[in-house]
C-alpha atoms as a PDB file:
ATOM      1  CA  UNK A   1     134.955 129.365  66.856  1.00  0.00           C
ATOM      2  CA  UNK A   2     135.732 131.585  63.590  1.00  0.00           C
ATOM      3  CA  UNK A   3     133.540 131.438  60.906  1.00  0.00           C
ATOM      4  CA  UNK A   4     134.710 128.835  58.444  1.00  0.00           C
ATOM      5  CA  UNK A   5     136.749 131.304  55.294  1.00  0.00           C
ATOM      6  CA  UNK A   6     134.884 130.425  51.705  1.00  0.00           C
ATOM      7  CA  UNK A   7     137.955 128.398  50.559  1.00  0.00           C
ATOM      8  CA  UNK A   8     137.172 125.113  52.747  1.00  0.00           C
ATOM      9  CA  UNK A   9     137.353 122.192  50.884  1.00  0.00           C
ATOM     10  CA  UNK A  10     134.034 120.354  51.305  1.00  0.00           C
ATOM     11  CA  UNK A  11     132.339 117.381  50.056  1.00  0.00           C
ATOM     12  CA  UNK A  12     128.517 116.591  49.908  1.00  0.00           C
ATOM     13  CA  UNK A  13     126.708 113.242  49.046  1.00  0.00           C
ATOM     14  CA  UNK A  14     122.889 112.753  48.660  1.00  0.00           C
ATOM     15  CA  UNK A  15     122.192 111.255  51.814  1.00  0.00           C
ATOM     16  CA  UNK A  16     121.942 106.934  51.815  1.00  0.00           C
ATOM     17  CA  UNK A  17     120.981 106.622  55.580  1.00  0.00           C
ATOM     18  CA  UNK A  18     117.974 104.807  54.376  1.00  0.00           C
ATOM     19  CA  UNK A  19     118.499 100.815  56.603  1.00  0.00           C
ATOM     20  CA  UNK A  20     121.426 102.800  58.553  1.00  0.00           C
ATOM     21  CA  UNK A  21     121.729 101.923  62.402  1.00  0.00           C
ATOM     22  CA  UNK A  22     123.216 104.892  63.611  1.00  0.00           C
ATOM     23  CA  UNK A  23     124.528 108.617  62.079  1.00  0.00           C
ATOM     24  CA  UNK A  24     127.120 111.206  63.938  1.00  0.00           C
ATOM     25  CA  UNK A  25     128.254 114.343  63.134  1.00  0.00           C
ATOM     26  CA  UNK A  26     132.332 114.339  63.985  1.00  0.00           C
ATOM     27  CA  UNK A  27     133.868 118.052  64.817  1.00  0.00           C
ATOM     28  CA  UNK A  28     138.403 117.415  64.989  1.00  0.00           C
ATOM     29  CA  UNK A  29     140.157 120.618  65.547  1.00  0.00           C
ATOM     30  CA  UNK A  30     143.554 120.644  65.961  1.00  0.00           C
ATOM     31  CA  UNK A  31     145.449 123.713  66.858  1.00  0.00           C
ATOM     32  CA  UNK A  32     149.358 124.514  67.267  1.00  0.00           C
ATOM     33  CA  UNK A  33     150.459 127.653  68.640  1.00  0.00           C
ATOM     34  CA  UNK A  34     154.367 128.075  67.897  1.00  0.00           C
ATOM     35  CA  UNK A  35     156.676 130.343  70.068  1.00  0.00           C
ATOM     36  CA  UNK A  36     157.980 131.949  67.242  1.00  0.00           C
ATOM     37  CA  UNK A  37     156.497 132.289  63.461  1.00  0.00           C
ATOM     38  CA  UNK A  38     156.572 130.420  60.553  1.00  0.00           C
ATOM     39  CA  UNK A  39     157.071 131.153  57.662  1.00  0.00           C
ATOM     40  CA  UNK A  40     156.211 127.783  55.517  1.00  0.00           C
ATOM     41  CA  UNK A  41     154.294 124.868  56.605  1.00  0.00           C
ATOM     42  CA  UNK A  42     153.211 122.185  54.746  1.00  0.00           C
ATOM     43  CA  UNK A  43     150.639 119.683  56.084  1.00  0.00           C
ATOM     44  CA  UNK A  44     149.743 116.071  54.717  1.00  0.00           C
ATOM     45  CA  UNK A  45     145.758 115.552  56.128  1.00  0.00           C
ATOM     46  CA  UNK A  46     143.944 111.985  57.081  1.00  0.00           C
ATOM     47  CA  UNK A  47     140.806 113.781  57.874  1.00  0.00           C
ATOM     48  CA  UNK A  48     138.259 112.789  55.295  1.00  0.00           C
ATOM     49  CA  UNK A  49     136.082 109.647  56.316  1.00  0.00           C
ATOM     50  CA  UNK A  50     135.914 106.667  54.769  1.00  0.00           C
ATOM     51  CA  UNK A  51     132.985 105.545  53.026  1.00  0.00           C
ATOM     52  CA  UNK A  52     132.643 101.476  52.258  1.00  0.00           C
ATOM     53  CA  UNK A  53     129.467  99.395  52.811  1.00  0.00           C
ATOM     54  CA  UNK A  54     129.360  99.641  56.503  1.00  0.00           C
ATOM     55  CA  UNK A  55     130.045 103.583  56.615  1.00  0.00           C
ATOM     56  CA  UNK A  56     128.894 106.203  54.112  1.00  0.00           C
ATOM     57  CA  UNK A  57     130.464 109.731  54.374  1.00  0.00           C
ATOM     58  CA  UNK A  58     127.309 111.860  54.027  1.00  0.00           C
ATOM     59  CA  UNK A  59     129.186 115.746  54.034  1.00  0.00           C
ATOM     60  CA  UNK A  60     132.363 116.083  54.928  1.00  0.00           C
ATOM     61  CA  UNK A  61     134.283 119.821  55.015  1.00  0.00           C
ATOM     62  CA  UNK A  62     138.252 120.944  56.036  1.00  0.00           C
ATOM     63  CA  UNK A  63     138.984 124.691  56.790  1.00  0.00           C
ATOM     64  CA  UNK A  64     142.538 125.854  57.949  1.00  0.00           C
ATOM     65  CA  UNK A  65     142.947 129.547  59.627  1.00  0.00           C
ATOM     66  CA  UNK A  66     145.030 131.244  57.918  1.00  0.00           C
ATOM     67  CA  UNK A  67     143.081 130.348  55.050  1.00  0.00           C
ATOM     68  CA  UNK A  68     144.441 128.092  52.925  1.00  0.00           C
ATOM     69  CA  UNK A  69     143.904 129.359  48.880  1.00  0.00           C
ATOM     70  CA  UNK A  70     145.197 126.493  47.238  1.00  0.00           C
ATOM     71  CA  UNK A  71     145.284 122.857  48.351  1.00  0.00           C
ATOM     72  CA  UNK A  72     145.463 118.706  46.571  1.00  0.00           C
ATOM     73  CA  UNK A  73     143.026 116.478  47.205  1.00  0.00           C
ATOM     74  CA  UNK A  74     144.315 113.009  46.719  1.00  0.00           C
ATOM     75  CA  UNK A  75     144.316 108.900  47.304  1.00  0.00           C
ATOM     76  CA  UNK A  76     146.859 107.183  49.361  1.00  0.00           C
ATOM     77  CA  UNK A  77     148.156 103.178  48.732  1.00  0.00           C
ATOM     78  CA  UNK A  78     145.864 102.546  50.850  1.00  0.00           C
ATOM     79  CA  UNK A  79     142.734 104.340  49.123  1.00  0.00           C
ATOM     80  CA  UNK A  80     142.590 106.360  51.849  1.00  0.00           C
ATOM     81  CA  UNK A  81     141.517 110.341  51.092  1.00  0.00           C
ATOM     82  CA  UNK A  82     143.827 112.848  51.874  1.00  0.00           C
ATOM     83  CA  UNK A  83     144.457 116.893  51.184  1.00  0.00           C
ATOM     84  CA  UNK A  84     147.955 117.988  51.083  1.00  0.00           C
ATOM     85  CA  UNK A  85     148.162 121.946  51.766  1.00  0.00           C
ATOM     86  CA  UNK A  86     150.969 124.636  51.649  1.00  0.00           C
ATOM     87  CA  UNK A  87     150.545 127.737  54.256  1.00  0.00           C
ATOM     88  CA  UNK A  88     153.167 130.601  53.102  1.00  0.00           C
ATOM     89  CA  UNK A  89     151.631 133.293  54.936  1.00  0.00           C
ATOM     90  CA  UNK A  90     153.454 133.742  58.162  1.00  0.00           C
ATOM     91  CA  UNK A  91     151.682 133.129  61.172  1.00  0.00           C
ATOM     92  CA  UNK A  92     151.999 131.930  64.978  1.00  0.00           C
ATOM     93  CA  UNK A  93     149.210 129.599  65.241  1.00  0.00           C
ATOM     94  CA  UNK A  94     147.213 126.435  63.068  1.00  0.00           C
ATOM     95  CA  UNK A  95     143.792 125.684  63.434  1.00  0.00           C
ATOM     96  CA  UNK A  96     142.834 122.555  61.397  1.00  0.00           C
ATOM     97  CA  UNK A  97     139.130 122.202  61.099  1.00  0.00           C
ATOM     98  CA  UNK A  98     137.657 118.656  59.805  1.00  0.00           C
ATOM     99  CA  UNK A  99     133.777 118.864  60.139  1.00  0.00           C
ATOM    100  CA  UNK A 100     131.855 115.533  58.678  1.00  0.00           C
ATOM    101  CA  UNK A 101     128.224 113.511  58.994  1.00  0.00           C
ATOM    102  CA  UNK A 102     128.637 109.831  58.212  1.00  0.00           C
ATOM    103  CA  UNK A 103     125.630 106.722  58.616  1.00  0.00           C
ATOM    104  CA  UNK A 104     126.651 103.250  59.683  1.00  0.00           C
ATOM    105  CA  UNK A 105     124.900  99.953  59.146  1.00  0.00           C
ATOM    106  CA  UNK A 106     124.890  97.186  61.159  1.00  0.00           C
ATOM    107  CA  UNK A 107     128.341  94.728  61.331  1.00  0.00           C
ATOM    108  CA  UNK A 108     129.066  91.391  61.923  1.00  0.00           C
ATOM    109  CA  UNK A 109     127.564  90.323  65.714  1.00  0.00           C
ATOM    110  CA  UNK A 110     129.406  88.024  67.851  1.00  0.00           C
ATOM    111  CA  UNK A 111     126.933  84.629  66.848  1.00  0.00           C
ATOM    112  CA  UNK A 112     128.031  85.810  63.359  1.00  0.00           C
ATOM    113  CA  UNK A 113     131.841  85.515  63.636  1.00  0.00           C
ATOM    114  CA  UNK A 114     131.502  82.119  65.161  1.00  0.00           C
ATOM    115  CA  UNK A 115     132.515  78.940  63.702  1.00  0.00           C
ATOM    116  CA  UNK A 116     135.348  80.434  61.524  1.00  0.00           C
ATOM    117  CA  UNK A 117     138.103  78.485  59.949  1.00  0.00           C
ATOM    118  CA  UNK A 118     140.903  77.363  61.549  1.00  0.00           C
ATOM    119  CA  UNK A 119     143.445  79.497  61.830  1.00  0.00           C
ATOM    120  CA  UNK A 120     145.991  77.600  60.752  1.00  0.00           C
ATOM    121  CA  UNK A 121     143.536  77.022  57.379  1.00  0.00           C
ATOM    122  CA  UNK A 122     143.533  81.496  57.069  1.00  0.00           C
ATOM    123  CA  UNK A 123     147.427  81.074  57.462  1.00  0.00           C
ATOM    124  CA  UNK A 124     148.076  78.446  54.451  1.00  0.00           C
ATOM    125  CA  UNK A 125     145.589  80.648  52.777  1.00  0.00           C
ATOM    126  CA  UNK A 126     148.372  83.680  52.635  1.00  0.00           C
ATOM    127  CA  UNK A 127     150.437  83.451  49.660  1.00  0.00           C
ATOM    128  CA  UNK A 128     148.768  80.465  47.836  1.00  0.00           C
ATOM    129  CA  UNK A 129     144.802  81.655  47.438  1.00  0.00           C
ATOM    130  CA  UNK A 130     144.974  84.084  44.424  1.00  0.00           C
ATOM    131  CA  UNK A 131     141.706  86.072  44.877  1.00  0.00           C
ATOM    132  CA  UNK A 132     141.831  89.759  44.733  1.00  0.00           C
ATOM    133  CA  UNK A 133     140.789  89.798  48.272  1.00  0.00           C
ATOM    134  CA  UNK A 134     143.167  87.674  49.776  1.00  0.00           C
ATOM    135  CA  UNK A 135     146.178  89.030  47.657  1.00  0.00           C
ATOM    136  CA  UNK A 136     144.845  92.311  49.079  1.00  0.00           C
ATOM    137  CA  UNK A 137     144.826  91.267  52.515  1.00  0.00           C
ATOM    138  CA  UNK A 138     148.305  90.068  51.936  1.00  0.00           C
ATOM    139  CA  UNK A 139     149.716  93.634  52.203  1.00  0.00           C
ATOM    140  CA  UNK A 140     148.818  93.530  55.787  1.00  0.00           C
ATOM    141  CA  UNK A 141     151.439  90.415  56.372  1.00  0.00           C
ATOM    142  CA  UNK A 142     154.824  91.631  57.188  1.00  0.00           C
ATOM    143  CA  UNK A 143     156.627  94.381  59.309  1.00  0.00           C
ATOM    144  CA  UNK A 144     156.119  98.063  59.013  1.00  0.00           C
ATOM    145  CA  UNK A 145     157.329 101.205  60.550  1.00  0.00           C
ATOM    146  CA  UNK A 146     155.307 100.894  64.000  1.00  0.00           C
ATOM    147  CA  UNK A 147     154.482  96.929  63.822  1.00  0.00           C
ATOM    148  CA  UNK A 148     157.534  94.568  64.030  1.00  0.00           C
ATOM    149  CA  UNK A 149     157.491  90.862  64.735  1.00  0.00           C
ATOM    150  CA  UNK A 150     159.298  89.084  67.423  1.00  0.00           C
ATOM    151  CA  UNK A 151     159.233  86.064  69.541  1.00  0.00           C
ATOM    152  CA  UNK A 152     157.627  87.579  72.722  1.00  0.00           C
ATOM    153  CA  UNK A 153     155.059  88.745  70.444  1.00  0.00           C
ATOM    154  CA  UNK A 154     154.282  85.035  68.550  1.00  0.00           C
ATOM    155  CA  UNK A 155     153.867  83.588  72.068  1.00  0.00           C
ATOM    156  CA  UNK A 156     151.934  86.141  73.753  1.00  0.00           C
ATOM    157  CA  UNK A 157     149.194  85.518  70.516  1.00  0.00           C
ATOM    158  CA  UNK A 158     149.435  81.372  70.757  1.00  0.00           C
ATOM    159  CA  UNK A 159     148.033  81.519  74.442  1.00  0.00           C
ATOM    160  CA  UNK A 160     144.768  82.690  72.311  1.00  0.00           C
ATOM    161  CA  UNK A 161     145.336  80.863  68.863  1.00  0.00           C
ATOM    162  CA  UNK A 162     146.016  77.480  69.891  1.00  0.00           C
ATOM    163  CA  UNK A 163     145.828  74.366  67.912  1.00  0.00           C
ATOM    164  CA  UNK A 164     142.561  73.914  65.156  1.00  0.00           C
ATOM    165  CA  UNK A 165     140.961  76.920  67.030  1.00  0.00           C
ATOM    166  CA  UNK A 166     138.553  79.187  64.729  1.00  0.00           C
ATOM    167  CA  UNK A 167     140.170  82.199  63.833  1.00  0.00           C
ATOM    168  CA  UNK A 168     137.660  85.229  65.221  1.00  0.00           C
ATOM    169  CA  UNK A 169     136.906  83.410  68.103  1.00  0.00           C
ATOM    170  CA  UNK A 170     140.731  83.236  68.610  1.00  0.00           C
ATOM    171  CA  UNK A 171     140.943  87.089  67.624  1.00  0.00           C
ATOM    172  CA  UNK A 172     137.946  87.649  69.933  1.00  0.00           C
ATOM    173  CA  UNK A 173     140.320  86.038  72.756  1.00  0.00           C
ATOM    174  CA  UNK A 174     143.084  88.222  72.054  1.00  0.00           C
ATOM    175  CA  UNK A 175     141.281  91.188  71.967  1.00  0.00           C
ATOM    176  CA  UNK A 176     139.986  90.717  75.528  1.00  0.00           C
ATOM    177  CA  UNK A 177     143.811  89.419  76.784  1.00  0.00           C
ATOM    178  CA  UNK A 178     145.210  92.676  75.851  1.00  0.00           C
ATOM    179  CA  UNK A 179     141.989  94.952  77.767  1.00  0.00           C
ATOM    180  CA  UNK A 180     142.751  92.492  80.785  1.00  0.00           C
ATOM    181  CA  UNK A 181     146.701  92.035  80.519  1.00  0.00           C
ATOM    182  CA  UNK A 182     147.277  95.846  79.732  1.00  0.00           C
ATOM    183  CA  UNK A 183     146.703  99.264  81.786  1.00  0.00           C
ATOM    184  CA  UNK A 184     145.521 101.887  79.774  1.00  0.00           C
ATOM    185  CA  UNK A 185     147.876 105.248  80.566  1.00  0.00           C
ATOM    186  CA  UNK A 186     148.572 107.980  78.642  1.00  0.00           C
ATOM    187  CA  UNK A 187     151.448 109.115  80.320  1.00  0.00           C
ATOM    188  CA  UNK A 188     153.469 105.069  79.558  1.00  0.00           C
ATOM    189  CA  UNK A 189     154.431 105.605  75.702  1.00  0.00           C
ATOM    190  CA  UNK A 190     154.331 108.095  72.764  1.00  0.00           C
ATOM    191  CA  UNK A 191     154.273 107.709  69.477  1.00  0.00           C
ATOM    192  CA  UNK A 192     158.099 106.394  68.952  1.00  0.00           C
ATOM    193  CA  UNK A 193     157.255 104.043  71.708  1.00  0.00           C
ATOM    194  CA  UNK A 194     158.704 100.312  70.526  1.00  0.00           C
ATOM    195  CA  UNK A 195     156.246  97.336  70.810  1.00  0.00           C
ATOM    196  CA  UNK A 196     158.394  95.463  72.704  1.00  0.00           C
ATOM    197  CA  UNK A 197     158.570  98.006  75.176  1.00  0.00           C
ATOM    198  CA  UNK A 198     154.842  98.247  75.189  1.00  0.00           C
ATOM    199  CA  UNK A 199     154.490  94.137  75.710  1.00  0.00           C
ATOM    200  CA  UNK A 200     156.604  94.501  78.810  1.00  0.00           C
ATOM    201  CA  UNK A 201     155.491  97.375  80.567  1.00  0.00           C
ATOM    202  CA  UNK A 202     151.752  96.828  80.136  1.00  0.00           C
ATOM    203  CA  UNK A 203     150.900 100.128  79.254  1.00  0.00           C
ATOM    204  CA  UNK A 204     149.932 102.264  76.625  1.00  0.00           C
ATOM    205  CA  UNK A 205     146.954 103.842  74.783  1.00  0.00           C
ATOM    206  CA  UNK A 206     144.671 102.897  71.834  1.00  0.00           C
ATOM    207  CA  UNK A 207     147.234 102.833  69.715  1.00  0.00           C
ATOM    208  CA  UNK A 208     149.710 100.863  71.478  1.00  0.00           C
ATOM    209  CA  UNK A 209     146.918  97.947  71.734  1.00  0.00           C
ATOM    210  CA  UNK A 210     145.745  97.824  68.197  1.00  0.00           C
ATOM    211  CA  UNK A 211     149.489  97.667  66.928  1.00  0.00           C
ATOM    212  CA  UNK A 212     150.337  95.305  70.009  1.00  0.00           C
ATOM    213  CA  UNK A 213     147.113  93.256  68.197  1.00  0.00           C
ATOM    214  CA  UNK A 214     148.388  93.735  64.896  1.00  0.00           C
ATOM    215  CA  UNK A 215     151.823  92.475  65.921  1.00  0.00           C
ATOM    216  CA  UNK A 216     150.709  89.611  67.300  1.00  0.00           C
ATOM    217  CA  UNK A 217     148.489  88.535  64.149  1.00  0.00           C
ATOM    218  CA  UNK A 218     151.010  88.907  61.690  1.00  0.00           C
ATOM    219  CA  UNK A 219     154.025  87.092  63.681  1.00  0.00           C
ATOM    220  CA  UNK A 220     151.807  84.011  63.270  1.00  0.00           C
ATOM    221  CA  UNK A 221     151.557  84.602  59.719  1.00  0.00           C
ATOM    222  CA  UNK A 222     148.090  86.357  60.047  1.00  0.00           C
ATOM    223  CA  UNK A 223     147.073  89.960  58.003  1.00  0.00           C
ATOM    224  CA  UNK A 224     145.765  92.792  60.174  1.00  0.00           C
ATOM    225  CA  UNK A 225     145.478  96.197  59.764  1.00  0.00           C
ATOM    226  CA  UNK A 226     145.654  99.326  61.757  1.00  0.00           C
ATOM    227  CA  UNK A 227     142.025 101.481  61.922  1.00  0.00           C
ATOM    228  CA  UNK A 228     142.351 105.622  62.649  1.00  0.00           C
ATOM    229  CA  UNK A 229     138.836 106.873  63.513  1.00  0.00           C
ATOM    230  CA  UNK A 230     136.799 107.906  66.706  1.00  0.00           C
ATOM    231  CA  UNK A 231     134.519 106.077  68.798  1.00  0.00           C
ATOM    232  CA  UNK A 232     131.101 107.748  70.533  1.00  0.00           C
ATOM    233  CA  UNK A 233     132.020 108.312  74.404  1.00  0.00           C
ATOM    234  CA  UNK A 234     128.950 108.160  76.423  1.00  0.00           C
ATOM    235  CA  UNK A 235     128.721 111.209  79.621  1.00  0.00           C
ATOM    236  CA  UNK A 236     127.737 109.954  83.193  1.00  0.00           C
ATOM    237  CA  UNK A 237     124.279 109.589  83.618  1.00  0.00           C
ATOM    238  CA  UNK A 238     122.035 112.906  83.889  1.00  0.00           C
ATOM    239  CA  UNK A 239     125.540 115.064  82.320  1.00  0.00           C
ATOM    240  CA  UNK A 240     125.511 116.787  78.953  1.00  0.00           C
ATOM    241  CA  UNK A 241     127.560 115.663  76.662  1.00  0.00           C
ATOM    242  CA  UNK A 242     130.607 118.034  76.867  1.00  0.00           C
ATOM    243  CA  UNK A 243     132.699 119.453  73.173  1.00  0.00           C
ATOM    244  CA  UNK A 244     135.430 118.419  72.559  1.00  0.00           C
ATOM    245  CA  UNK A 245     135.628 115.623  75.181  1.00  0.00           C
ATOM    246  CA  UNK A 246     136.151 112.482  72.630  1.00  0.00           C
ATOM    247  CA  UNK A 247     139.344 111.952  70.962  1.00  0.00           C
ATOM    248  CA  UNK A 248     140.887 110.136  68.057  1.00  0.00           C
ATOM    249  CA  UNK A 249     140.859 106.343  68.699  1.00  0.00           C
ATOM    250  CA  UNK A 250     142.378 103.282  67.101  1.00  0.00           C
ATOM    251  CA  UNK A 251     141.666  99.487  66.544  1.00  0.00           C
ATOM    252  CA  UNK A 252     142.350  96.155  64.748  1.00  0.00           C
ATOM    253  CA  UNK A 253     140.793  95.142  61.543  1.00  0.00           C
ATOM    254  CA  UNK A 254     141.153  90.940  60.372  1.00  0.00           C
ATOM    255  CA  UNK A 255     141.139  89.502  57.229  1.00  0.00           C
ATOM    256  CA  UNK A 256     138.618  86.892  57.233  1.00  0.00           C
ATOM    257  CA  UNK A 257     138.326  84.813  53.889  1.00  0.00           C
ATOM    258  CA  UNK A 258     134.715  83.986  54.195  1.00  0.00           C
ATOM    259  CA  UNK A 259     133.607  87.558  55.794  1.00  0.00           C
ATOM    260  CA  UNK A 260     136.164  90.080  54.784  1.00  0.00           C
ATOM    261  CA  UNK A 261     137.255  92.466  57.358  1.00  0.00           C
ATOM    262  CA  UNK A 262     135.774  91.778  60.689  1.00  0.00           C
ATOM    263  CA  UNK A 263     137.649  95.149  63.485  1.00  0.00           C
ATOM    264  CA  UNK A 264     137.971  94.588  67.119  1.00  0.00           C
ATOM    265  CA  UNK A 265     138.779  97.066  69.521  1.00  0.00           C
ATOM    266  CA  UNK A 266     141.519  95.862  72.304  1.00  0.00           C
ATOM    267  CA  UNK A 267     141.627  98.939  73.710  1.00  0.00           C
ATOM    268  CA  UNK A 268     137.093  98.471  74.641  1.00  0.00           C
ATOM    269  CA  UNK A 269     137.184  94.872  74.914  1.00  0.00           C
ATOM    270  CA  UNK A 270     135.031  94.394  72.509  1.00  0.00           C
ATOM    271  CA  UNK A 271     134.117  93.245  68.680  1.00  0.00           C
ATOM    272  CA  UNK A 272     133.467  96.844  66.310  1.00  0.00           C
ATOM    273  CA  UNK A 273     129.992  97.560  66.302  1.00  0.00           C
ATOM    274  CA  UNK A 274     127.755 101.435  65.423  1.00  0.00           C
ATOM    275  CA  UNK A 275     129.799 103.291  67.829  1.00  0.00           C
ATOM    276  CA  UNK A 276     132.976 103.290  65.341  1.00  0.00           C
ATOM    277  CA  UNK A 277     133.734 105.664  63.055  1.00  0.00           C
ATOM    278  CA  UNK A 278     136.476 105.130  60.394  1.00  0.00           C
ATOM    279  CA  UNK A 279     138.560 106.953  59.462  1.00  0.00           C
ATOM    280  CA  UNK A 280     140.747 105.347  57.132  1.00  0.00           C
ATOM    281  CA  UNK A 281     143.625 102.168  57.811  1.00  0.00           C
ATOM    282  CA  UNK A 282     146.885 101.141  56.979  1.00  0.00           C
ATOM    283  CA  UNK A 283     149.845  99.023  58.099  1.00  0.00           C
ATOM    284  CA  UNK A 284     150.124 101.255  60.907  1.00  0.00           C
ATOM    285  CA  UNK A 285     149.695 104.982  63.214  1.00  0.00           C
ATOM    286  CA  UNK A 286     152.221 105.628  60.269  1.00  0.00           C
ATOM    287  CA  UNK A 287     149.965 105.527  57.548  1.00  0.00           C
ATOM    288  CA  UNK A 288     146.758 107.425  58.413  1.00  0.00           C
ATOM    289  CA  UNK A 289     148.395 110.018  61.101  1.00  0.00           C
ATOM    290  CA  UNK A 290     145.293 112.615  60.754  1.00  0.00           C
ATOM    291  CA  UNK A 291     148.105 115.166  60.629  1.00  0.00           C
ATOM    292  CA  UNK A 292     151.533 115.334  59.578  1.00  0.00           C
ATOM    293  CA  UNK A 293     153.840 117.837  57.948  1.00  0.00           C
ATOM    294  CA  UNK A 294     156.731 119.982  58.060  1.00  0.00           C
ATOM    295  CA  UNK A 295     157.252 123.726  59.014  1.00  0.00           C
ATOM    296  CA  UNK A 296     159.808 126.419  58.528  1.00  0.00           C
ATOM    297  CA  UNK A 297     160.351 128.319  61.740  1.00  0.00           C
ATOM    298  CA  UNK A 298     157.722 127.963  64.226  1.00  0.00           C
ATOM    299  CA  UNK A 299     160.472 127.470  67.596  1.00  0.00           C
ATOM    300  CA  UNK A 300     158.691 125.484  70.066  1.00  0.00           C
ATOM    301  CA  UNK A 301     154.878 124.161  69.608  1.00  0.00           C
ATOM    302  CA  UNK A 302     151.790 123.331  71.792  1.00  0.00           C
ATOM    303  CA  UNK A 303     149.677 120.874  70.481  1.00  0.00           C
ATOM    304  CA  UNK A 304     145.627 120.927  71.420  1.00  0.00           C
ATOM    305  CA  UNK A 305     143.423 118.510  69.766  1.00  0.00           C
ATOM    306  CA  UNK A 306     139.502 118.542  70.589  1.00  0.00           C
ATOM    307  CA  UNK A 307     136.635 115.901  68.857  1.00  0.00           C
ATOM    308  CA  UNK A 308     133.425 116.164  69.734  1.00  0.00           C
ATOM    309  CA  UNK A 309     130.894 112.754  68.274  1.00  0.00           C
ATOM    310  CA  UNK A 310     127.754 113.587  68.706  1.00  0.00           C
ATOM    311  CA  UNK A 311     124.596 111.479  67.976  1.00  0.00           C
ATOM    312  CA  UNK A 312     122.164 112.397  65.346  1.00  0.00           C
ATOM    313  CA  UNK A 313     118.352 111.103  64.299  1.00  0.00           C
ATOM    314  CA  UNK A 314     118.207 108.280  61.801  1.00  0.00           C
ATOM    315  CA  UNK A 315     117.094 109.974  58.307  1.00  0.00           C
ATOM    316  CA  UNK A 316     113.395 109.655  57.390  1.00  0.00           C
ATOM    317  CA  UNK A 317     113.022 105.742  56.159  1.00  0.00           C
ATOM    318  CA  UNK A 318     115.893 104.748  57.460  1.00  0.00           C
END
C-alpha cells in the first residue's frame, strides 16, 4: 500500500465509545485500472460513515492516488455524507482509499421488537399521522429507480403479513422467507438486474434481497429503506483473519412508529445487531452507491474492490 499523499480528506471526533458494545476499524479500497488513459474523471463518493445514536464515526479519512488537490465535501437528501472529486491529471489507474473507526451500541433484541402494532395500524398511519418522524418515513413509500411495486411482489409479502399480525414480527418473517426462498449467487444478477426477475429466479446477492424486502414492504403500503454498509465476517476456526476478505453489504431498515428504525438483514437471516456497520441509506443501491462517476477516456476498465472489518478493544470505560 502507498503511503496516504497529505491532501486526504480526514475527519476526527473525540472518541464516545464510553457504554459502546463493539468498535471496528473498516479499510474499502477500490481500484480501476483502464486500458487506455484518462484524461478527466469525476467521482461522486458514499464512503464516509454514518454517525446516529446506534453508530458514532470516531475518525474517518479518504485518499485517492493520483492525489486529488481539490475536492467538496457535502450532504445528500438523504443526510448522507459525501465528497465529490475532479481528477484532471491523466492517468491509467484509481485507487480510492476510505479508512474509518466507528463504536456501536447495543439495538433493539428480538423480545424487544415483539408485540408491535398491527400492520395494518403502521399502514393507516402513512399519510394521516403528521409527526416529523412519520412524514419522514413517508419518503420511503413509493417506487424508485431499483425498487418497483407489483403484484407478485404484494403477494409474496402477505404470506408473512397476514391479517392483525404485529408488524416486526411480520418483518422478522419476511426476512427469514427470503434467506430460505432465495439462493445467494453472485454470478444470477447485476446491478441493472429487475426485481421481478430477481423474485422468479431466486437468486441474487445482498442487494437483490434487501430491495426484494424493500419491495415487498412498500407494495403493501409499508416505508423501508435501503442500508449500504459492511458487516464483520468471521474466518474458520484456528484461521487469521485474511485483508481484504469482507465486502460491501446491504440490508432493510423499517419504520416503526413506536421504535423508529428497526434493520433486518435478509440476506443473514437475521434482525441487525453489533456486527453492522452503516454506511449511509436511501430509497435504494441508487442512492448511496459508495462510488459513482464519470470519466473521459479510460477504454475498457477492471474493477477490484477489497474491505477488510476488523475488530478492535472497547475504549477504556466503555
Amino acid at each position: 500500500m502507498i503511503a496516504p499523499p497529505m491532501t486526504a480528506q480526514s475527519i476526527t471526533n473525540s472518541p464516545a465509545s464510553a457504554g459502546a458494545c463493539a468498535r471496528y476499524r473498516v479499510v474499502h479500497e477500490t481500484r480501476y485500472t483502464y486500458s487506455s488513459t484518462v484524461t478527466l474523471s469525476q467521482q461522486y463518493l458514499h464512503l464516509t460513515p454514518r454517525s446516529f445514536p446506534c453508530q458514532q464515526t470516531e475518525s474517518h479519512l479518504i485518499w485517492l492516488d493520483p492525489v486529488v488537490n481539490d475536492g467538496k465535501d457535502g450532504v445528500d437528501y438523504f443526510g448522507n455524507l459525501t465528497r465529490h472529486v475532479a481528477l484532471t491529471v491523466p492517468h491509467d489507474s484509481l485507487l480510492v482509499h476510505a479508512e474509518s473507526t466507528v463504536s456501536l451500541w447495543e439495538r433493539y433484541t428480538l423480545a424487544q421488537i415483539a408485540g408491535t402494532l398491527p400492520w395494518e395500524c403502521v399502514r393507516d398511519m402513512m399519510g394521516k399521522e403528521k409527526s416529523a418522524a412519520t412524514l419522514e418515513a413517508c419518503r420511503y413509500l413509493y417506487a424508485s429507480p431499483h425498487v418497483a411495486s407489483f403484484p407478485e411482489l404484494e403477494a409474496y409479502a402477505r404470506a408473512s403479513y397476514t391479517p392483525g399480525r404485529p408488524q416486526l414480527d411480520a418483518a422478522l418473517d419476511l426476512t427469514y422467507r427470503i434467506f430460505d426462498d432465495f439462493e445467494f449467487d453472485a454470478k444470477a444478477t447485476d446491478i441493472s438486474t429487475p426485481l421481478d426477475q430477481v423474485l422468479r429466479g431466486r437468486r441474487g446477492v445482498c442487494q437483490d434481497f434487501a430491495q426484494l424486502m424493500i419491495g415487498c414492504l412498500r407494495s403493501i403500503g409499508l416505508p423501508a429503506r435501503y442500508v449500504s454498509g459492511y458487516i464483520l465476517t468471521h474466518p474458520p476456526a484456528g484461521k487469521p483473519r485474511l485483508i481484504g476478505a469482507d465486502a460491501s453489504h446491504a440490508w432493510v431498515s423499517v419504520f416503526c412508529p413506536a421504535l423508529g428504525w428497526v434493520d433486518f438483514d435478509p440476506t443473514n437471516r437475521c434482525l441487525v445487531q453489533h456486527e453492522h456497520i452503516t454506511l449511509g441509506w436511501g430509497r435504494d443501491f441508487s442512492d448511496v452507491t459508495p462510488l459513482r462517476g464519470i470519466v473521459l477516456g479510460g477504454g475498457k476498465q477492471e474493477l477490484e474492490v477489497q474491505v477488510t472489518v476488523t475488530p478492535l478493544p472497547l475504549l477504556e470505560g466503555a
